[in-house]
ModelCIF file with pLDDT and N, C-alpha, C, O atoms, coordinates in Angstrom:
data_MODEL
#
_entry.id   MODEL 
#
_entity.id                         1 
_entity.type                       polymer 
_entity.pdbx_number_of_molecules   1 
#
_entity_poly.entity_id                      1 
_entity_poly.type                           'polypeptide(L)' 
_entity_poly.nstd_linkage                   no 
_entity_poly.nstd_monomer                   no 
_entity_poly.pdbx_seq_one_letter_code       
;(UNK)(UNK)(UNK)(UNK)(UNK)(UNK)(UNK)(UNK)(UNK)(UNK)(UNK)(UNK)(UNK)(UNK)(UNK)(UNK)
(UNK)(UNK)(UNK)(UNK)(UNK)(UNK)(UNK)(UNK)(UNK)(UNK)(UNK)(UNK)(UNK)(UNK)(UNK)(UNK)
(UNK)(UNK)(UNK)(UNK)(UNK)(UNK)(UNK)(UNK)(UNK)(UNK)(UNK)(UNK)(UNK)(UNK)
;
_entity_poly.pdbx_seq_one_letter_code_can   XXXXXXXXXXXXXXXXXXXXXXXXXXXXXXXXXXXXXXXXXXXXXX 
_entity_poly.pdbx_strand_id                 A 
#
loop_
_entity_poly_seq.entity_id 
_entity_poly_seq.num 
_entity_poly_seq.mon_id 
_entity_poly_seq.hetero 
1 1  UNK n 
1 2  UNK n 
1 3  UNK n 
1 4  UNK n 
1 5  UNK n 
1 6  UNK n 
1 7  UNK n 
1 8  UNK n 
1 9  UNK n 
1 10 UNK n 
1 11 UNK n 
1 12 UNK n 
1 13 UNK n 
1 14 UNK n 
1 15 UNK n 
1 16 UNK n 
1 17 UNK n 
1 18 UNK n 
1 19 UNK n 
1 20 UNK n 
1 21 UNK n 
1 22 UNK n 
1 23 UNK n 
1 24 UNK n 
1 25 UNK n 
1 26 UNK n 
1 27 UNK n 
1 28 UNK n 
1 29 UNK n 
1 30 UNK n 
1 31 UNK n 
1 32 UNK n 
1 33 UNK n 
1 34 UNK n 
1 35 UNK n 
1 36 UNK n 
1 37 UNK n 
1 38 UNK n 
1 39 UNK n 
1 40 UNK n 
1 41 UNK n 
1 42 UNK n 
1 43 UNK n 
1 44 UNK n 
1 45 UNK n 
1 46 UNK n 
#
_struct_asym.id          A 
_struct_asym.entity_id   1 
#
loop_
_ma_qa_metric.id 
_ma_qa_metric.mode 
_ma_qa_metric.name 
_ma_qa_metric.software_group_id 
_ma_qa_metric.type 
1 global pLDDT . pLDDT 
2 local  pLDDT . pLDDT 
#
_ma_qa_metric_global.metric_id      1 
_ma_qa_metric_global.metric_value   91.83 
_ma_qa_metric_global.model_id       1 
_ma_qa_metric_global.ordinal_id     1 
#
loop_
_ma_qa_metric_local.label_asym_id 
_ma_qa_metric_local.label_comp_id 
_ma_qa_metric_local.label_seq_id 
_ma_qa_metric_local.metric_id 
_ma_qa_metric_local.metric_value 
_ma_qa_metric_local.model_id 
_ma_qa_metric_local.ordinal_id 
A UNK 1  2 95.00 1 1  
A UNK 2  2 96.00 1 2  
A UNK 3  2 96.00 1 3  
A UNK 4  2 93.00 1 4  
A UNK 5  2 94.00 1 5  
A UNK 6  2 96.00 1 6  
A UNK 7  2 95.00 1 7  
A UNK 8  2 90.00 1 8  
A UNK 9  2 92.00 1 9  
A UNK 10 2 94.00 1 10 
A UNK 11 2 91.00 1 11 
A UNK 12 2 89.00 1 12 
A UNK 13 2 90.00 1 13 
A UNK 14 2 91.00 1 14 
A UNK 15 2 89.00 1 15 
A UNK 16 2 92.00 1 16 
A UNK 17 2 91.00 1 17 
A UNK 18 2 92.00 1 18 
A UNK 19 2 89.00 1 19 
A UNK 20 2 90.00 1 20 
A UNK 21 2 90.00 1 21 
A UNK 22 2 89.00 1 22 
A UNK 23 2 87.00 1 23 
A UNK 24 2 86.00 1 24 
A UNK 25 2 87.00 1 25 
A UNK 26 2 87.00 1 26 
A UNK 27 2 88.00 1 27 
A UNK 28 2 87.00 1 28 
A UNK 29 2 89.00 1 29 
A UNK 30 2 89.00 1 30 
A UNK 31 2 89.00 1 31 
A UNK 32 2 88.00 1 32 
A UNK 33 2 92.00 1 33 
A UNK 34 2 92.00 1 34 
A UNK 35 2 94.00 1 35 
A UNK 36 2 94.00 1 36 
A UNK 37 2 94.00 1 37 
A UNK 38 2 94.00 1 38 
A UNK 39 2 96.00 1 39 
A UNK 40 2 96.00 1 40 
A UNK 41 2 93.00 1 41 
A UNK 42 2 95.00 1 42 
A UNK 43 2 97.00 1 43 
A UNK 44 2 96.00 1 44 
A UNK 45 2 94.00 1 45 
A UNK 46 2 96.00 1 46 
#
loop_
_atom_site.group_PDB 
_atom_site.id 
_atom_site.type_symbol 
_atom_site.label_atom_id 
_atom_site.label_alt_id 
_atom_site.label_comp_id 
_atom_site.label_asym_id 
_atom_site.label_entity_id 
_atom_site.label_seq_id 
_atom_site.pdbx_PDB_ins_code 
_atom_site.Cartn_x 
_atom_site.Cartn_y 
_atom_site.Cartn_z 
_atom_site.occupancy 
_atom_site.B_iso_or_equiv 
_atom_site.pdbx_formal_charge 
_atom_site.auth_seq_id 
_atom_site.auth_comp_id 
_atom_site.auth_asym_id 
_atom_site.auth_atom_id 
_atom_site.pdbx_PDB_model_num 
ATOM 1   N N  . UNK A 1 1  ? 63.321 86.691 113.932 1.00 95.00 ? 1  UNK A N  1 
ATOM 2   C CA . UNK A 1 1  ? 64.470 86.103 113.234 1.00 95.00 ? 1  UNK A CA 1 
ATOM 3   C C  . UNK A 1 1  ? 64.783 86.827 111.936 1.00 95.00 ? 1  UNK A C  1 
ATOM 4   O O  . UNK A 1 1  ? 65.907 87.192 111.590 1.00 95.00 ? 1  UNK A O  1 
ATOM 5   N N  . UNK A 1 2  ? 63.485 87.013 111.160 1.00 96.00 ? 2  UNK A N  1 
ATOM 6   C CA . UNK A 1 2  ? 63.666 88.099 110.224 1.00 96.00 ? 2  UNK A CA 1 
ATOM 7   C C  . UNK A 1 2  ? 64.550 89.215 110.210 1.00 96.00 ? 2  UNK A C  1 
ATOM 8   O O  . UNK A 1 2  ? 65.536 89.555 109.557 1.00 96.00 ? 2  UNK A O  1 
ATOM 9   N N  . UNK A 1 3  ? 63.791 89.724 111.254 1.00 96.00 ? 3  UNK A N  1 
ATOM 10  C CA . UNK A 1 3  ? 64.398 91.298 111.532 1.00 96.00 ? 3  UNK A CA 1 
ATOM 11  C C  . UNK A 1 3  ? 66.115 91.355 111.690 1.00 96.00 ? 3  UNK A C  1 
ATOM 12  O O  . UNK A 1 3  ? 66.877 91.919 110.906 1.00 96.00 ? 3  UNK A O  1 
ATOM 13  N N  . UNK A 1 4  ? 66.621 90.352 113.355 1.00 93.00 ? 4  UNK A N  1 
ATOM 14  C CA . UNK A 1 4  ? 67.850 90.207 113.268 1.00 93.00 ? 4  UNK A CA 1 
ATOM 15  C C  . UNK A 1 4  ? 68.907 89.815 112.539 1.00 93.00 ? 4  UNK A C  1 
ATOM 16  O O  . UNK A 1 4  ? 70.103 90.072 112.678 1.00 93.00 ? 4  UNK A O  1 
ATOM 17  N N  . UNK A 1 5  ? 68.113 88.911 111.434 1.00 94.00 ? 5  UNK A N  1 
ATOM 18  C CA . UNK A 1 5  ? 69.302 88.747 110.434 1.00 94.00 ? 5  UNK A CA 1 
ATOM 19  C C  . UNK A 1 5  ? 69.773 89.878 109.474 1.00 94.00 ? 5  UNK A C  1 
ATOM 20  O O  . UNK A 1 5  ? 70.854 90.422 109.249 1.00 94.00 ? 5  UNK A O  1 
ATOM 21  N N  . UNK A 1 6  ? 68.292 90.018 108.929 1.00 96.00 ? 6  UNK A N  1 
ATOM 22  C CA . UNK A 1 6  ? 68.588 91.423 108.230 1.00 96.00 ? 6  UNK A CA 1 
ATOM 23  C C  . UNK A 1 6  ? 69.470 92.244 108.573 1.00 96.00 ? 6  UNK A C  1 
ATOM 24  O O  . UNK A 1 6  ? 70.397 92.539 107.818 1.00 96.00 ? 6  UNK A O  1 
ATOM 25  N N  . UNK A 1 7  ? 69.298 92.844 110.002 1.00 95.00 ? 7  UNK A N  1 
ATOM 26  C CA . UNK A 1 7  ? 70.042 94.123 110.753 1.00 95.00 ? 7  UNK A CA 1 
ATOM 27  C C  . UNK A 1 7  ? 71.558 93.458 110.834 1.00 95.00 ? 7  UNK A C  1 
ATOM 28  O O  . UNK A 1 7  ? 72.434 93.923 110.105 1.00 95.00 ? 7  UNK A O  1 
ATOM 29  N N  . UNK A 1 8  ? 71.822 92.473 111.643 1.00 90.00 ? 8  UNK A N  1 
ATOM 30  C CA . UNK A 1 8  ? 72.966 91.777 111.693 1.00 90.00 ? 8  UNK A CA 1 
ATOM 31  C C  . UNK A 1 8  ? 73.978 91.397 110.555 1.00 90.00 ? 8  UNK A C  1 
ATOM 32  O O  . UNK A 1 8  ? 75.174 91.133 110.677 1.00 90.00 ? 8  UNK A O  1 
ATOM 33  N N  . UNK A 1 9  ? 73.105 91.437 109.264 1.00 92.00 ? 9  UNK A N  1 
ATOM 34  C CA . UNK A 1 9  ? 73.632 90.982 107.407 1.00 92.00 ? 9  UNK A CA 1 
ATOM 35  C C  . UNK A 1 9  ? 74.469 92.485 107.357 1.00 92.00 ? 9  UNK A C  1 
ATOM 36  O O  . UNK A 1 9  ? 75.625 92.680 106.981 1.00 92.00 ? 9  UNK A O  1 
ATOM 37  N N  . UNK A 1 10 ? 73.517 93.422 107.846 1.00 94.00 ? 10 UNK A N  1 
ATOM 38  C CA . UNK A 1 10 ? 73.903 95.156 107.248 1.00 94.00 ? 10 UNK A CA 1 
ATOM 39  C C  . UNK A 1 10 ? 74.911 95.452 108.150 1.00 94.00 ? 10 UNK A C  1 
ATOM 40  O O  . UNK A 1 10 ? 75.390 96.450 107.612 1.00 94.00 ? 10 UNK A O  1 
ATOM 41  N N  . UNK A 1 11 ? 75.426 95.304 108.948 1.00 91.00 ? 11 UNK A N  1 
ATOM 42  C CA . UNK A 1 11 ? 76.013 95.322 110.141 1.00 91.00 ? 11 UNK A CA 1 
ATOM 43  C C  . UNK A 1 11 ? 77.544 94.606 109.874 1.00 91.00 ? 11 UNK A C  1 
ATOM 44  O O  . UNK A 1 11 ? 78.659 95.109 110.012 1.00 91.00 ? 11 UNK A O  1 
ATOM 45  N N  . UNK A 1 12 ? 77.237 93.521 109.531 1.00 89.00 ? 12 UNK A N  1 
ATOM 46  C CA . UNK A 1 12 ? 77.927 92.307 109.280 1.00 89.00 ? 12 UNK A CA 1 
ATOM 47  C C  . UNK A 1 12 ? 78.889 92.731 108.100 1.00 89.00 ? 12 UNK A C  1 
ATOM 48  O O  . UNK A 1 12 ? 80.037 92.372 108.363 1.00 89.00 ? 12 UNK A O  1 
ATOM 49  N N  . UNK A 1 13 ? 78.805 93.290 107.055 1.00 90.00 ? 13 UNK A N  1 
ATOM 50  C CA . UNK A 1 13 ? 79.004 93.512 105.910 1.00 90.00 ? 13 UNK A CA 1 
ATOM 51  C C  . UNK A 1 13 ? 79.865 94.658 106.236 1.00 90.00 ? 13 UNK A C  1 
ATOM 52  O O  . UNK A 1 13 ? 80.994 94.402 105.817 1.00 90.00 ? 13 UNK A O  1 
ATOM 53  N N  . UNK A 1 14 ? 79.808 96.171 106.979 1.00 91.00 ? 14 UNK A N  1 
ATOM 54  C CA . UNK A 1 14 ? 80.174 97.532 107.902 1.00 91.00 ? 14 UNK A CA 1 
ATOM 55  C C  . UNK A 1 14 ? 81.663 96.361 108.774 1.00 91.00 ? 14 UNK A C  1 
ATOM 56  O O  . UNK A 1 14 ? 82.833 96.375 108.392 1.00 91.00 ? 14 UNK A O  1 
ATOM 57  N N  . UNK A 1 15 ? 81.354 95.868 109.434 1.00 89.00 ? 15 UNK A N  1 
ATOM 58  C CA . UNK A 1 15 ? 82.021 95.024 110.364 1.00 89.00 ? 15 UNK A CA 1 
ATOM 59  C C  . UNK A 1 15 ? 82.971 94.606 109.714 1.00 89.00 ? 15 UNK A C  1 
ATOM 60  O O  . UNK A 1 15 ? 84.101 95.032 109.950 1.00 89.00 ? 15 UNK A O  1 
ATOM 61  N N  . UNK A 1 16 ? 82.726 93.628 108.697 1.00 92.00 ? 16 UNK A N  1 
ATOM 62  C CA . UNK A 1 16 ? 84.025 92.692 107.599 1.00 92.00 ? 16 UNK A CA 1 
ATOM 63  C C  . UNK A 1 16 ? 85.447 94.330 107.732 1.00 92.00 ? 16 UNK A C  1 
ATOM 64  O O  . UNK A 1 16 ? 86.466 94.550 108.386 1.00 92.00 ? 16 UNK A O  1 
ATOM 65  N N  . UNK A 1 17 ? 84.646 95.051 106.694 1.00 91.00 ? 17 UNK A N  1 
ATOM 66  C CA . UNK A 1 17 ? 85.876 95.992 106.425 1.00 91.00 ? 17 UNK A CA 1 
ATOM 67  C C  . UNK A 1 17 ? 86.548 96.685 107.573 1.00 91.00 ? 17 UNK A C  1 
ATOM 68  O O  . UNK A 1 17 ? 87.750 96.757 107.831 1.00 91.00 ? 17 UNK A O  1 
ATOM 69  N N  . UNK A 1 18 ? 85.310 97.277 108.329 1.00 92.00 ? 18 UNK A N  1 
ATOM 70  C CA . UNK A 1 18 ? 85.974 98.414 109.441 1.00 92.00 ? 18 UNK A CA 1 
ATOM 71  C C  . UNK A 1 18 ? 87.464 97.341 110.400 1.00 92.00 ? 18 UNK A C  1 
ATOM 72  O O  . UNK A 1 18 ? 88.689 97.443 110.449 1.00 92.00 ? 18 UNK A O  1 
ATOM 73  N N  . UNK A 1 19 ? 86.457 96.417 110.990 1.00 89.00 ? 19 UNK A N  1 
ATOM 74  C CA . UNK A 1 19 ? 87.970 95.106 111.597 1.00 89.00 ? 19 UNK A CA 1 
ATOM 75  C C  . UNK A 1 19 ? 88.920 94.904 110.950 1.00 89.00 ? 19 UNK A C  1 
ATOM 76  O O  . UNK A 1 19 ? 90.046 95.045 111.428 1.00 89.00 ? 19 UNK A O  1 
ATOM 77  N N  . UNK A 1 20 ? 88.676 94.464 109.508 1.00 90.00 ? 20 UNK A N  1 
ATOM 78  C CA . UNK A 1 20 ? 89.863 94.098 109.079 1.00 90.00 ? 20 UNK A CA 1 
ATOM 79  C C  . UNK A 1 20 ? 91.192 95.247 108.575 1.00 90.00 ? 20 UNK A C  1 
ATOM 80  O O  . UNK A 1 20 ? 92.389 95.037 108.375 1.00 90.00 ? 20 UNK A O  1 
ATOM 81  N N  . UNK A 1 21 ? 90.479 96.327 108.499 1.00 90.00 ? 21 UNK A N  1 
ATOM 82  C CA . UNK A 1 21 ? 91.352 97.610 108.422 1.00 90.00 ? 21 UNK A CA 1 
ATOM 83  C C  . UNK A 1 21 ? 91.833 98.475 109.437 1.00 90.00 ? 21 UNK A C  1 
ATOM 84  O O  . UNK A 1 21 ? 92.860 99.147 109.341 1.00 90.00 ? 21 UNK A O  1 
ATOM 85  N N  . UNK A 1 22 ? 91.153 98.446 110.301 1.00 89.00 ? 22 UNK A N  1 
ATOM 86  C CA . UNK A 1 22 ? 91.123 99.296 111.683 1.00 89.00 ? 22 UNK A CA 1 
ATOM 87  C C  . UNK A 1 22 ? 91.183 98.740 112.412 1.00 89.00 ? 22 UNK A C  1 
ATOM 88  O O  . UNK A 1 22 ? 92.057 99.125 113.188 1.00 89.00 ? 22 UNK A O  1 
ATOM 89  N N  . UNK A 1 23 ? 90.465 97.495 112.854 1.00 87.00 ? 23 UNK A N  1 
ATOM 90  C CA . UNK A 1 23 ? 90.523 97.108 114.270 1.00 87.00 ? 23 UNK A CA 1 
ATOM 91  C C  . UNK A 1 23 ? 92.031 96.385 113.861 1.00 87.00 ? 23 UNK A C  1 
ATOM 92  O O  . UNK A 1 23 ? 93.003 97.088 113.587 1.00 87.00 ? 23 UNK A O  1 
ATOM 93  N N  . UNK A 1 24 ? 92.091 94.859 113.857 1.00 86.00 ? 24 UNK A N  1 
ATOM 94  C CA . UNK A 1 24 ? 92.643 94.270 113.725 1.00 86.00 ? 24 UNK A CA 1 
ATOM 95  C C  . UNK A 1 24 ? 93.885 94.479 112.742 1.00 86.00 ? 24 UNK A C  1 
ATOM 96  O O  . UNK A 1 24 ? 94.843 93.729 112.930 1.00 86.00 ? 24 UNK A O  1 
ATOM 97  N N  . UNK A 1 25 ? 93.962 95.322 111.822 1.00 87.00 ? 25 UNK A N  1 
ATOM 98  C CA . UNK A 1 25 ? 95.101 95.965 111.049 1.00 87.00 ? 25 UNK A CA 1 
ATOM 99  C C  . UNK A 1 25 ? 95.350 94.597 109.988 1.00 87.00 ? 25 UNK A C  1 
ATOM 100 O O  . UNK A 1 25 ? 96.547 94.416 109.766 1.00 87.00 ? 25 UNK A O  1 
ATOM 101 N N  . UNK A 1 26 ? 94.713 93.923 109.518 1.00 87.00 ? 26 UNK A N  1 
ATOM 102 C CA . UNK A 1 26 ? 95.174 92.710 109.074 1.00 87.00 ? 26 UNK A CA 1 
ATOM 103 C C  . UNK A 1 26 ? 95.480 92.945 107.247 1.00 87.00 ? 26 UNK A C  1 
ATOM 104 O O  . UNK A 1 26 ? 94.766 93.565 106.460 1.00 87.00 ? 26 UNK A O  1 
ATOM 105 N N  . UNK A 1 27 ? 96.776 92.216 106.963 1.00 88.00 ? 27 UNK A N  1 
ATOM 106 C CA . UNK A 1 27 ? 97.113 92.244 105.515 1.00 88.00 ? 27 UNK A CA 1 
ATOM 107 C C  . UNK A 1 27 ? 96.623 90.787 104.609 1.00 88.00 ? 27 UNK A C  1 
ATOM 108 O O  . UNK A 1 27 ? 96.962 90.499 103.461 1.00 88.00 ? 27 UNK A O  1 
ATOM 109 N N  . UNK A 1 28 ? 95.859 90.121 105.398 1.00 87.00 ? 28 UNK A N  1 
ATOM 110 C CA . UNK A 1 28 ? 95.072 88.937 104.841 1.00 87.00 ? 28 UNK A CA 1 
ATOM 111 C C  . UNK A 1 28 ? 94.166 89.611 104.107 1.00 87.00 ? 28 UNK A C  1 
ATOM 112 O O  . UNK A 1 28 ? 93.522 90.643 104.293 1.00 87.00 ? 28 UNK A O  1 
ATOM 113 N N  . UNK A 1 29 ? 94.283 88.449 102.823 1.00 89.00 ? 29 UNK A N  1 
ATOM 114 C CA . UNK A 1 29 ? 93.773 88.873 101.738 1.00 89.00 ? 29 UNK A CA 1 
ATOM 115 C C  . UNK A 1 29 ? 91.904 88.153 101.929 1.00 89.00 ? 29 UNK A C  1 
ATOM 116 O O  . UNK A 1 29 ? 91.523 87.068 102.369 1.00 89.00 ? 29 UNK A O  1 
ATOM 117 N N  . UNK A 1 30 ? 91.121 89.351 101.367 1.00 89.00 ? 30 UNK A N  1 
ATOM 118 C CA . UNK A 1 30 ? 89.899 88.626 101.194 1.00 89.00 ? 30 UNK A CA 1 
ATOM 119 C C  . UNK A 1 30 ? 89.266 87.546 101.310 1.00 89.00 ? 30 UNK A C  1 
ATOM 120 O O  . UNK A 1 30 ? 88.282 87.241 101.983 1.00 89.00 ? 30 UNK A O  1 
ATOM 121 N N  . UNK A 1 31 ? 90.355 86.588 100.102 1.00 89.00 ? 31 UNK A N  1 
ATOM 122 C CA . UNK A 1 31 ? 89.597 84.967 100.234 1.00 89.00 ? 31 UNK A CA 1 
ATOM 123 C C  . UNK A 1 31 ? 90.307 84.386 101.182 1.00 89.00 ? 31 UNK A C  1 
ATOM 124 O O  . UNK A 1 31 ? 90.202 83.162 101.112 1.00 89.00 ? 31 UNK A O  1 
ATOM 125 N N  . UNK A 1 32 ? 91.158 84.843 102.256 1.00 88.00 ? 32 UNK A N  1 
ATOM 126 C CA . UNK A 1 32 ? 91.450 84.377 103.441 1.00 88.00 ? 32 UNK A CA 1 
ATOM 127 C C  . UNK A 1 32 ? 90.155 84.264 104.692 1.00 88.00 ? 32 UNK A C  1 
ATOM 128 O O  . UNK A 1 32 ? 89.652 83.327 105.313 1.00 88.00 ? 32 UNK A O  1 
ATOM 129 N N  . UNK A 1 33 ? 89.969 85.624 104.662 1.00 92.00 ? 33 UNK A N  1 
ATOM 130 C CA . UNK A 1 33 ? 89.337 85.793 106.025 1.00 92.00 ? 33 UNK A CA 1 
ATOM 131 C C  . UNK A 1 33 ? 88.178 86.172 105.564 1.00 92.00 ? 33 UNK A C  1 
ATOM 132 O O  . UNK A 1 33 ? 87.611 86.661 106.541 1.00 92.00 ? 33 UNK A O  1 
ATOM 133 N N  . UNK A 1 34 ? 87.362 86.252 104.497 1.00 92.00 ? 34 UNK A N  1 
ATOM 134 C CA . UNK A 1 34 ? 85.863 86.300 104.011 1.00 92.00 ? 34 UNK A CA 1 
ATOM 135 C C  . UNK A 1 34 ? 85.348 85.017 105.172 1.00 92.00 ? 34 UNK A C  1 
ATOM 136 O O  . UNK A 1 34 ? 85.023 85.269 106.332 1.00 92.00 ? 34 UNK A O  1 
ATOM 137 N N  . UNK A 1 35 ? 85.363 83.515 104.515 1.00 94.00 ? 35 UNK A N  1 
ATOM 138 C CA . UNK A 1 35 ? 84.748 82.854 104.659 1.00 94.00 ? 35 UNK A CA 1 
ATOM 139 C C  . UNK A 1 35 ? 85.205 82.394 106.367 1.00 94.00 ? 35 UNK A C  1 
ATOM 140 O O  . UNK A 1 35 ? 84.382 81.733 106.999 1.00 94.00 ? 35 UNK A O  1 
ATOM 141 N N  . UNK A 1 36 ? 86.211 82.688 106.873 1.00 94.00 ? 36 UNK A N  1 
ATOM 142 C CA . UNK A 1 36 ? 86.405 82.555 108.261 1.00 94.00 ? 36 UNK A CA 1 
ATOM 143 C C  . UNK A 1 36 ? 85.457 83.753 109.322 1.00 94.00 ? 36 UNK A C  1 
ATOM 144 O O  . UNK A 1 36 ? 84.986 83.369 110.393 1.00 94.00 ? 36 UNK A O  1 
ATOM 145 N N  . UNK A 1 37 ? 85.297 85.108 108.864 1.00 94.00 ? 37 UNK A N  1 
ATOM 146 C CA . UNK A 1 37 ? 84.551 86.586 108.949 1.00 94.00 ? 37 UNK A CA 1 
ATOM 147 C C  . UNK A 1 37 ? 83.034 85.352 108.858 1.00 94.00 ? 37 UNK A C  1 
ATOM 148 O O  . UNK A 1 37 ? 82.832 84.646 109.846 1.00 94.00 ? 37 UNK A O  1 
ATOM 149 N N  . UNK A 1 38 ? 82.301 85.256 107.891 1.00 94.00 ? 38 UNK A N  1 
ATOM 150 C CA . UNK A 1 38 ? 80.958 84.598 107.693 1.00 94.00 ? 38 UNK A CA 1 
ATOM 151 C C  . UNK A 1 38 ? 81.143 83.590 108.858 1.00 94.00 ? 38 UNK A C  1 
ATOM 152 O O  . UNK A 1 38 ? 80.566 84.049 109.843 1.00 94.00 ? 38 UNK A O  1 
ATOM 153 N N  . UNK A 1 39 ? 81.618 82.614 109.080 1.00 96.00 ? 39 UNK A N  1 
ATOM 154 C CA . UNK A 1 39 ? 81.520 81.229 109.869 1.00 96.00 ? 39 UNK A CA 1 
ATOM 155 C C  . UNK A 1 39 ? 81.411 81.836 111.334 1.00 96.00 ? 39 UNK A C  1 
ATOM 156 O O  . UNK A 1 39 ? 80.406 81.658 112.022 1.00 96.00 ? 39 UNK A O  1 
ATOM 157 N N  . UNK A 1 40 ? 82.683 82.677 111.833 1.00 96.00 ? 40 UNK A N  1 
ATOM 158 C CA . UNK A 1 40 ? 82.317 83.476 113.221 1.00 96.00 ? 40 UNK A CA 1 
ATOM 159 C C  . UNK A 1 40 ? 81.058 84.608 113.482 1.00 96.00 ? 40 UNK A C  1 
ATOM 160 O O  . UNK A 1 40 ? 80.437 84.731 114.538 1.00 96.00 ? 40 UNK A O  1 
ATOM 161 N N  . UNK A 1 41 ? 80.838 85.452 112.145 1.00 93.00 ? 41 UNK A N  1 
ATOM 162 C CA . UNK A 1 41 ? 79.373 86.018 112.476 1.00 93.00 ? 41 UNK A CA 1 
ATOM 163 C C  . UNK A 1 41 ? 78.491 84.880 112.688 1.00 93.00 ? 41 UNK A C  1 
ATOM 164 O O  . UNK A 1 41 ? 78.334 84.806 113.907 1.00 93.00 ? 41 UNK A O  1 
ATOM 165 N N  . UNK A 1 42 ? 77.897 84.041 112.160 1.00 95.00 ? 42 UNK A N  1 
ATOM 166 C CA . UNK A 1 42 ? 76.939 83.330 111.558 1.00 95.00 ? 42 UNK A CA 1 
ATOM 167 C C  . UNK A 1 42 ? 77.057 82.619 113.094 1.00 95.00 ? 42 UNK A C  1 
ATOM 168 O O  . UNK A 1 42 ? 76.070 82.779 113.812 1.00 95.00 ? 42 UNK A O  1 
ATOM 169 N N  . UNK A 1 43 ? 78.142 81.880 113.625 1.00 97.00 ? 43 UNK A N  1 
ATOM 170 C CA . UNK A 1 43 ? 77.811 81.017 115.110 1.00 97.00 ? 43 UNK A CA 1 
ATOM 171 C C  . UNK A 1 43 ? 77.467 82.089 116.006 1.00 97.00 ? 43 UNK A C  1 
ATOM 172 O O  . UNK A 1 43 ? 76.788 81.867 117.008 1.00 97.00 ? 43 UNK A O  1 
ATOM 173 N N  . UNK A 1 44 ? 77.871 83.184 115.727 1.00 96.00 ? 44 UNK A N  1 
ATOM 174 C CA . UNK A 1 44 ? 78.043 84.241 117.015 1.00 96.00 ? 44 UNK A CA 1 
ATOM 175 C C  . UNK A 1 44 ? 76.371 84.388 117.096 1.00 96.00 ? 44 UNK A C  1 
ATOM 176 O O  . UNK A 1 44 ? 75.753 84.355 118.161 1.00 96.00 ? 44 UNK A O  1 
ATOM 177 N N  . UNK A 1 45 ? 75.559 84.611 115.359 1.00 94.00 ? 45 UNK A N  1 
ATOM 178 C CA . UNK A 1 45 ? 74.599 85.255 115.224 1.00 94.00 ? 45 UNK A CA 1 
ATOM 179 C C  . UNK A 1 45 ? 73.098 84.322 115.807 1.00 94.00 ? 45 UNK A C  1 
ATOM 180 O O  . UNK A 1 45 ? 71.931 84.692 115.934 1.00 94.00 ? 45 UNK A O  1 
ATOM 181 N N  . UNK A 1 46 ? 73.864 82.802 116.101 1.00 96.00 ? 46 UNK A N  1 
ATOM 182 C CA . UNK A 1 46 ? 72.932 82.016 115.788 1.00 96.00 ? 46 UNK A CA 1 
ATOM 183 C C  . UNK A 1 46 ? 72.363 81.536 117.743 1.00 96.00 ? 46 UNK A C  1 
ATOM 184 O O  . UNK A 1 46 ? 71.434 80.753 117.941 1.00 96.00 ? 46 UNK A O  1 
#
C-alpha cells in the first residue's frame, strides 16, 4: 500500500498537468478541476 501510493502520488501529480493540457485540452481553471482530478484518482486508486 506504501509503495502504490507513493508511485501513484508521483504519477498522479505528471497526470493532473499532462490531461489537463494535452489530453483533454481543458481551459478550467485549477481550483476547478484540482479537487475533482484528487477525488477521481483517489476512488480509481483505492
Amino acid at each position: 500500500w506504501a509503495s502504490t501510493l507513493i508511485g501513484n502520488v508521483v504519477g498522479a501529480v505528471n497526470s493532473y498537468f499532462m490531461n489537463k493540457a494535452f489530453t483533454f485540452r481543458s481551459e478550467a481553471s485549477l481550483g476547478e478541476t484540482w479537487w475533482r482530478f484528487i477525488l477521481v484518482t483517489a476512488a480509481c486508486y483505492v
